[in-house]
PDB file of N, CA and C in Angstrom:
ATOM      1  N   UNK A   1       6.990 -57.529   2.493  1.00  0.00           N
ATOM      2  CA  UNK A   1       5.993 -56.979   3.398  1.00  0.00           C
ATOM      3  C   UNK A   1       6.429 -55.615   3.924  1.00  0.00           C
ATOM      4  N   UNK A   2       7.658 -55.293   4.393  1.00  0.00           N
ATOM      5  CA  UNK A   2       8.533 -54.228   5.012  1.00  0.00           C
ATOM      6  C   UNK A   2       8.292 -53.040   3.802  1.00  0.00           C
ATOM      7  N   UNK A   3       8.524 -53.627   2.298  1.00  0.00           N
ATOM      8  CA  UNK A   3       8.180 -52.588   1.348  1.00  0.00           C
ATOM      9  C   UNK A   3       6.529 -51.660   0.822  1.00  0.00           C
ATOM     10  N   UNK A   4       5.845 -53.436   0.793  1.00  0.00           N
ATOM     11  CA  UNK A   4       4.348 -52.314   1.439  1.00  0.00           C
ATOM     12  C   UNK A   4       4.109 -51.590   2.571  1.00  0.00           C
ATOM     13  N   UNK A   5       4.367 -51.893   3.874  1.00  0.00           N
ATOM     14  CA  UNK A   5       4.088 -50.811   4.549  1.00  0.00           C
ATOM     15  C   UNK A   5       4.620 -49.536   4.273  1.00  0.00           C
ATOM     16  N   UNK A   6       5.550 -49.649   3.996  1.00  0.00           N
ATOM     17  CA  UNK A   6       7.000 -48.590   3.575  1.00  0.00           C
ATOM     18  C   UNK A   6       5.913 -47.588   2.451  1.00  0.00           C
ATOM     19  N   UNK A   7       5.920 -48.274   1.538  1.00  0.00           N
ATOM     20  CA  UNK A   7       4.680 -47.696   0.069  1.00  0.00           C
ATOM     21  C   UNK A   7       3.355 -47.142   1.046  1.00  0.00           C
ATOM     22  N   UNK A   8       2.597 -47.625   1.738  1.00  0.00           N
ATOM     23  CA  UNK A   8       1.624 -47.506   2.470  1.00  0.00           C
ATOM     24  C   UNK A   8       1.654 -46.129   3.175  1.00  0.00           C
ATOM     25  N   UNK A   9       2.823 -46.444   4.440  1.00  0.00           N
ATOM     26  CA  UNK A   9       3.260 -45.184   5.003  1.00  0.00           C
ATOM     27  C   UNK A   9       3.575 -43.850   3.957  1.00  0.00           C
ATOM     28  N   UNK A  10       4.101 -44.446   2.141  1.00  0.00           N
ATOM     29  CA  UNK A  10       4.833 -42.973   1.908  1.00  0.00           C
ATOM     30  C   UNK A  10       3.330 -42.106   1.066  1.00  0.00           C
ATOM     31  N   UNK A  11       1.947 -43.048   1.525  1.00  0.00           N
ATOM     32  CA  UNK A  11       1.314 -42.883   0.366  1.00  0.00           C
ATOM     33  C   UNK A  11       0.162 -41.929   1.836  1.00  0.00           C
ATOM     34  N   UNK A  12       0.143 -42.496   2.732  1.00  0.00           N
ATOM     35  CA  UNK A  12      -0.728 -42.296   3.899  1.00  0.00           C
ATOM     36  C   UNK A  12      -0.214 -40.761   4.360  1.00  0.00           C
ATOM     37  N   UNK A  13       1.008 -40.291   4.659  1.00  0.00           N
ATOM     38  CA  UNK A  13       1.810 -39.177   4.809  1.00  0.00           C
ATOM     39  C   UNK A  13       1.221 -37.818   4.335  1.00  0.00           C
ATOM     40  N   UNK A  14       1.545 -38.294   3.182  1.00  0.00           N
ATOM     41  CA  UNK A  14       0.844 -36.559   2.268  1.00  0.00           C
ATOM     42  C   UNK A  14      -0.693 -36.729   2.820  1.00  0.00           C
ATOM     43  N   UNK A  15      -1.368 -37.501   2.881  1.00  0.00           N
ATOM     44  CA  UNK A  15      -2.904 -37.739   3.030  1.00  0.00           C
ATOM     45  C   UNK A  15      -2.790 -37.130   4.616  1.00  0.00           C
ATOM     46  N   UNK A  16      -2.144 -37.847   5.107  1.00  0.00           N
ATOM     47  CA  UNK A  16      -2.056 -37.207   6.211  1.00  0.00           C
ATOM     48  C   UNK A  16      -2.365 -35.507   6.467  1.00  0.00           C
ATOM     49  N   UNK A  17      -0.719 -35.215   5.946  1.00  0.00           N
ATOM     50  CA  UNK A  17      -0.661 -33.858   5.584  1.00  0.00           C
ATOM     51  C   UNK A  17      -1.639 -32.873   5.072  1.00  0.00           C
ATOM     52  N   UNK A  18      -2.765 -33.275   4.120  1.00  0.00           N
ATOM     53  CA  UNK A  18      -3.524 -32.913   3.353  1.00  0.00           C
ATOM     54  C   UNK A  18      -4.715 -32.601   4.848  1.00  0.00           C
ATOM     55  N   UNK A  19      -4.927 -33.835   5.516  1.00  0.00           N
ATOM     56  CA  UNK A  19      -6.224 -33.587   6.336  1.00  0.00           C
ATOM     57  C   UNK A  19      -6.395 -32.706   7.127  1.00  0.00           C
ATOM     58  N   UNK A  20      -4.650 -32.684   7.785  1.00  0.00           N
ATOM     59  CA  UNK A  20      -4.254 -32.074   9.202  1.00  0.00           C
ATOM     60  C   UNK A  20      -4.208 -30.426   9.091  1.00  0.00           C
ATOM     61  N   UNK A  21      -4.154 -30.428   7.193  1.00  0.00           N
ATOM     62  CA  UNK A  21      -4.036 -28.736   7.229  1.00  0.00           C
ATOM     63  C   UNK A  21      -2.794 -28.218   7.433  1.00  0.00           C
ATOM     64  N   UNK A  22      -1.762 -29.434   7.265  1.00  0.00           N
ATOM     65  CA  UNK A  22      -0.696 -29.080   6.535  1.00  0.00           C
ATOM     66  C   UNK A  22       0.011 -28.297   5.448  1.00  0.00           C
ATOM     67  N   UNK A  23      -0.551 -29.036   4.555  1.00  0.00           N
ATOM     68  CA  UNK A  23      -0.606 -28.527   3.032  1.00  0.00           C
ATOM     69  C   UNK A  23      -0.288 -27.077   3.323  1.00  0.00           C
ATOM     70  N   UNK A  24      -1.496 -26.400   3.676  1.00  0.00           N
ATOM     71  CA  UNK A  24      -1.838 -25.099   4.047  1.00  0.00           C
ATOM     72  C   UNK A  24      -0.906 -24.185   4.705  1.00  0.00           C
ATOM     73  N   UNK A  25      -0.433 -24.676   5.828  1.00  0.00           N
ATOM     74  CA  UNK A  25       0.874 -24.259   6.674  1.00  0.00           C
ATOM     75  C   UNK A  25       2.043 -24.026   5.755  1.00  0.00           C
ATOM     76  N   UNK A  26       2.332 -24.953   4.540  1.00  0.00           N
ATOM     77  CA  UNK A  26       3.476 -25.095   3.844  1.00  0.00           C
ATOM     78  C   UNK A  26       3.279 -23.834   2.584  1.00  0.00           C
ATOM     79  N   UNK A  27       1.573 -23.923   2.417  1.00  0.00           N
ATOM     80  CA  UNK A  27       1.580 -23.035   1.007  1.00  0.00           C
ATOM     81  C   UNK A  27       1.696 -21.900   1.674  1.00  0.00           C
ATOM     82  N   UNK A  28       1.694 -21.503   2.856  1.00  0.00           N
ATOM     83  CA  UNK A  28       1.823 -19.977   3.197  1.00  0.00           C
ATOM     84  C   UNK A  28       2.966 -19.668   3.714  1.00  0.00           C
ATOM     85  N   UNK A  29       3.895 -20.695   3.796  1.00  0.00           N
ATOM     86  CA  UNK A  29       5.328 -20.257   4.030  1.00  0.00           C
ATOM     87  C   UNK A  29       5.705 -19.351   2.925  1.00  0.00           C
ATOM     88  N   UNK A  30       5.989 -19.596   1.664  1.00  0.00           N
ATOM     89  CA  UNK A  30       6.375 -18.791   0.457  1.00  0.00           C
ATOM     90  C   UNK A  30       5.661 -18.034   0.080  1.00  0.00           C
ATOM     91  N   UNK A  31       4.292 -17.502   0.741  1.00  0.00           N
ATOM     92  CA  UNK A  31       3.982 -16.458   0.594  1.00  0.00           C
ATOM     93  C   UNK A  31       3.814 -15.027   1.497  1.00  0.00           C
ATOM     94  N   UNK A  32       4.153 -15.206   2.240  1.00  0.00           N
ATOM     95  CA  UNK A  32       4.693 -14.189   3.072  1.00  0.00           C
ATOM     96  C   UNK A  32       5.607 -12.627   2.237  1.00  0.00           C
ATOM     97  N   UNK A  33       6.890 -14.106   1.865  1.00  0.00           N
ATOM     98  CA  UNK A  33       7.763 -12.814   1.112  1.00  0.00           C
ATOM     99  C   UNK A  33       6.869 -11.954  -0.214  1.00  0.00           C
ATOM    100  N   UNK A  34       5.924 -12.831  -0.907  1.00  0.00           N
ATOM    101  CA  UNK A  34       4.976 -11.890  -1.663  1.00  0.00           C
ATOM    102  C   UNK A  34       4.146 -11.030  -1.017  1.00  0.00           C
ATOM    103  N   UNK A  35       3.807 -11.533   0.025  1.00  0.00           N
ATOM    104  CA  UNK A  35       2.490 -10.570   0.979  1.00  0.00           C
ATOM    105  C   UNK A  35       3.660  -9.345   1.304  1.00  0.00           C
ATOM    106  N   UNK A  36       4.679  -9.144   1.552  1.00  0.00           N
ATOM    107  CA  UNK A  36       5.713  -8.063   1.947  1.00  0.00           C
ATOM    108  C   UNK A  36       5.984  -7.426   0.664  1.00  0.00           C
ATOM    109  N   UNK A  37       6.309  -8.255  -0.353  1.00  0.00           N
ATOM    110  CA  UNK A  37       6.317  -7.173  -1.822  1.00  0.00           C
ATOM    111  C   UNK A  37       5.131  -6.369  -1.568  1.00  0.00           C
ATOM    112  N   UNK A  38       3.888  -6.629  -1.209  1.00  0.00           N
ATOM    113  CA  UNK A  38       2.543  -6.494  -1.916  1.00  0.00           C
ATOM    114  C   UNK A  38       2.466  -5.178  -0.892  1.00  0.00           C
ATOM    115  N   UNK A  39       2.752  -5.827   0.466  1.00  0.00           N
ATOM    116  CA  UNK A  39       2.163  -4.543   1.264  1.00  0.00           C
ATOM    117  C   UNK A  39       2.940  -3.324   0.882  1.00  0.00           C
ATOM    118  N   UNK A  40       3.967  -2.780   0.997  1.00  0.00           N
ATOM    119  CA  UNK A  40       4.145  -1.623   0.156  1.00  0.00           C
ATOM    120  C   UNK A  40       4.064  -0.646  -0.690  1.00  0.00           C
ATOM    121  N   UNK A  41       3.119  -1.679  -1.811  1.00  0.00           N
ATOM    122  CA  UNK A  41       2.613  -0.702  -3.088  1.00  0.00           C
ATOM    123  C   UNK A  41       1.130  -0.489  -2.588  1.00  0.00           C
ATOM    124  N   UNK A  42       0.457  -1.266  -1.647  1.00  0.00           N
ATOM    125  CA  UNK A  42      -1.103  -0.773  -0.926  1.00  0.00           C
ATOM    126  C   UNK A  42      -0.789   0.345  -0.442  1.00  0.00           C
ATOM    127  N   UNK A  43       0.430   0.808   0.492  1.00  0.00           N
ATOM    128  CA  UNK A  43       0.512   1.597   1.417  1.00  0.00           C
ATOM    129  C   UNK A  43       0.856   3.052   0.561  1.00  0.00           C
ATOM    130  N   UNK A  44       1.554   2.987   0.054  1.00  0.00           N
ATOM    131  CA  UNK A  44       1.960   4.190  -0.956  1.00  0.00           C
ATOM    132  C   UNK A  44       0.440   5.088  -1.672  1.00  0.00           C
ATOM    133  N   UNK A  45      -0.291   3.902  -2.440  1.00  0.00           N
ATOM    134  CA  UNK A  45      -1.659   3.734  -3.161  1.00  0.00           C
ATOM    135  C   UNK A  45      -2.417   4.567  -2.136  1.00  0.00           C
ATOM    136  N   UNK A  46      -2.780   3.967  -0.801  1.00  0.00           N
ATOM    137  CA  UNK A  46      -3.487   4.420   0.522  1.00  0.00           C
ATOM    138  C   UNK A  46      -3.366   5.930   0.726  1.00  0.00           C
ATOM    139  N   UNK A  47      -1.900   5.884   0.935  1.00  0.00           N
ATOM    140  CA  UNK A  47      -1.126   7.533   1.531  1.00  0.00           C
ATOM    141  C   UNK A  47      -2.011   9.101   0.133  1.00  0.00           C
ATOM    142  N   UNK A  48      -1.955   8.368  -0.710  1.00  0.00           N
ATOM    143  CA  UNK A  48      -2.101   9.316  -1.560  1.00  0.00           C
ATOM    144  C   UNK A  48      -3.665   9.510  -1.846  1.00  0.00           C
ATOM    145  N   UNK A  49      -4.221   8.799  -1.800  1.00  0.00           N
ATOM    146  CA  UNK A  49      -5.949   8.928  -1.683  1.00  0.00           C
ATOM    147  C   UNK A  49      -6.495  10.257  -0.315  1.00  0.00           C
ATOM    148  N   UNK A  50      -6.043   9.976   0.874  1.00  0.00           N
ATOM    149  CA  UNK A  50      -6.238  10.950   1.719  1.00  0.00           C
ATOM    150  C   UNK A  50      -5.695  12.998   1.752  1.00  0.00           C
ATOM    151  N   UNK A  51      -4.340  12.484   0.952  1.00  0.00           N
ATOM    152  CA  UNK A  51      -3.870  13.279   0.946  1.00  0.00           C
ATOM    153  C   UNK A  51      -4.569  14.377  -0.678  1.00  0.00           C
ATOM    154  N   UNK A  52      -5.082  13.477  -1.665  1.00  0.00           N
ATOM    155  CA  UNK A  52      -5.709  14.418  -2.388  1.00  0.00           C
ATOM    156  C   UNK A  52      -7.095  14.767  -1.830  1.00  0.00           C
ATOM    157  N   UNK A  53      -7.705  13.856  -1.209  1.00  0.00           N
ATOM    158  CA  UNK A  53      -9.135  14.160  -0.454  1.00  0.00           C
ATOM    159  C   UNK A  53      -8.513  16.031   0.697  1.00  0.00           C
ATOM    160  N   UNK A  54      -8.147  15.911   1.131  1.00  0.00           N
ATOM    161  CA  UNK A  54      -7.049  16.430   2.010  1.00  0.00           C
ATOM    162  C   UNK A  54      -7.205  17.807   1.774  1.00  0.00           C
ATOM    163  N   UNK A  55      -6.395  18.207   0.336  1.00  0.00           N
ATOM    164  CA  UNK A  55      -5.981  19.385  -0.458  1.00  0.00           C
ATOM    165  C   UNK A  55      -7.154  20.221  -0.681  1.00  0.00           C
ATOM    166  N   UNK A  56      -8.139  19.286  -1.691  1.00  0.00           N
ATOM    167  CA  UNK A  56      -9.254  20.323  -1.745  1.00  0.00           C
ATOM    168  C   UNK A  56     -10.032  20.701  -0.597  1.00  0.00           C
ATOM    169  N   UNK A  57     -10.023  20.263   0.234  1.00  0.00           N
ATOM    170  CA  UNK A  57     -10.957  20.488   1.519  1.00  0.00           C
ATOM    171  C   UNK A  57      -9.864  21.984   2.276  1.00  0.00           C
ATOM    172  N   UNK A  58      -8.768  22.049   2.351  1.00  0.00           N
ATOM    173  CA  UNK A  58      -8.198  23.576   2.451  1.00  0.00           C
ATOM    174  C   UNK A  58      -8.487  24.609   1.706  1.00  0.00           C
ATOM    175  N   UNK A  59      -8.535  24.459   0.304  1.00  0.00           N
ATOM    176  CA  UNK A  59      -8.462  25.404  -0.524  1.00  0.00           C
ATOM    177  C   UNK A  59     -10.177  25.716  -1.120  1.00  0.00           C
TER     178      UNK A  59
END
C-alpha cells in the first residue's frame, strides 16, 4: 500500500508541476544564458542601422 501511494505521489508531482506552471519556471531557467548570448548580437545589429540612417542625412 506504502508503494502505491509512493507511485501515486511520484506520478501526481510532475502533474502537479505541469498545472502550477512550474514546468515553465524550470524551462526558463536555461534560457536566460541564451537570451544573454542573443542580446548582444541585437544590440550591435541596432547600433548600426541608426548610424547609417545618420550619415546620409549630414552629407
Amino acid at each position: 500500500m506504502i508503494r502505491f501511494r509512493r507511485l501515486a505521489l511520484a506520478a501526481l508531482i510532475p502533474a502537479a508541476a505541469l498545472s502550477f506552471g512550474l514546468s515553465g519556471v524550470l524551462a526558463q531557467t536555461p534560457s536566460p544564458a541564451p537570451a544573454a548570448s542573443a542580446s548582444p548580437s541585437p544590440a550591435p545589429s541596432a547600433s548600426p542601422s541608426p548610424a547609417a540612417s545618420a550619415s546620409p542625412a549630414p552629407v
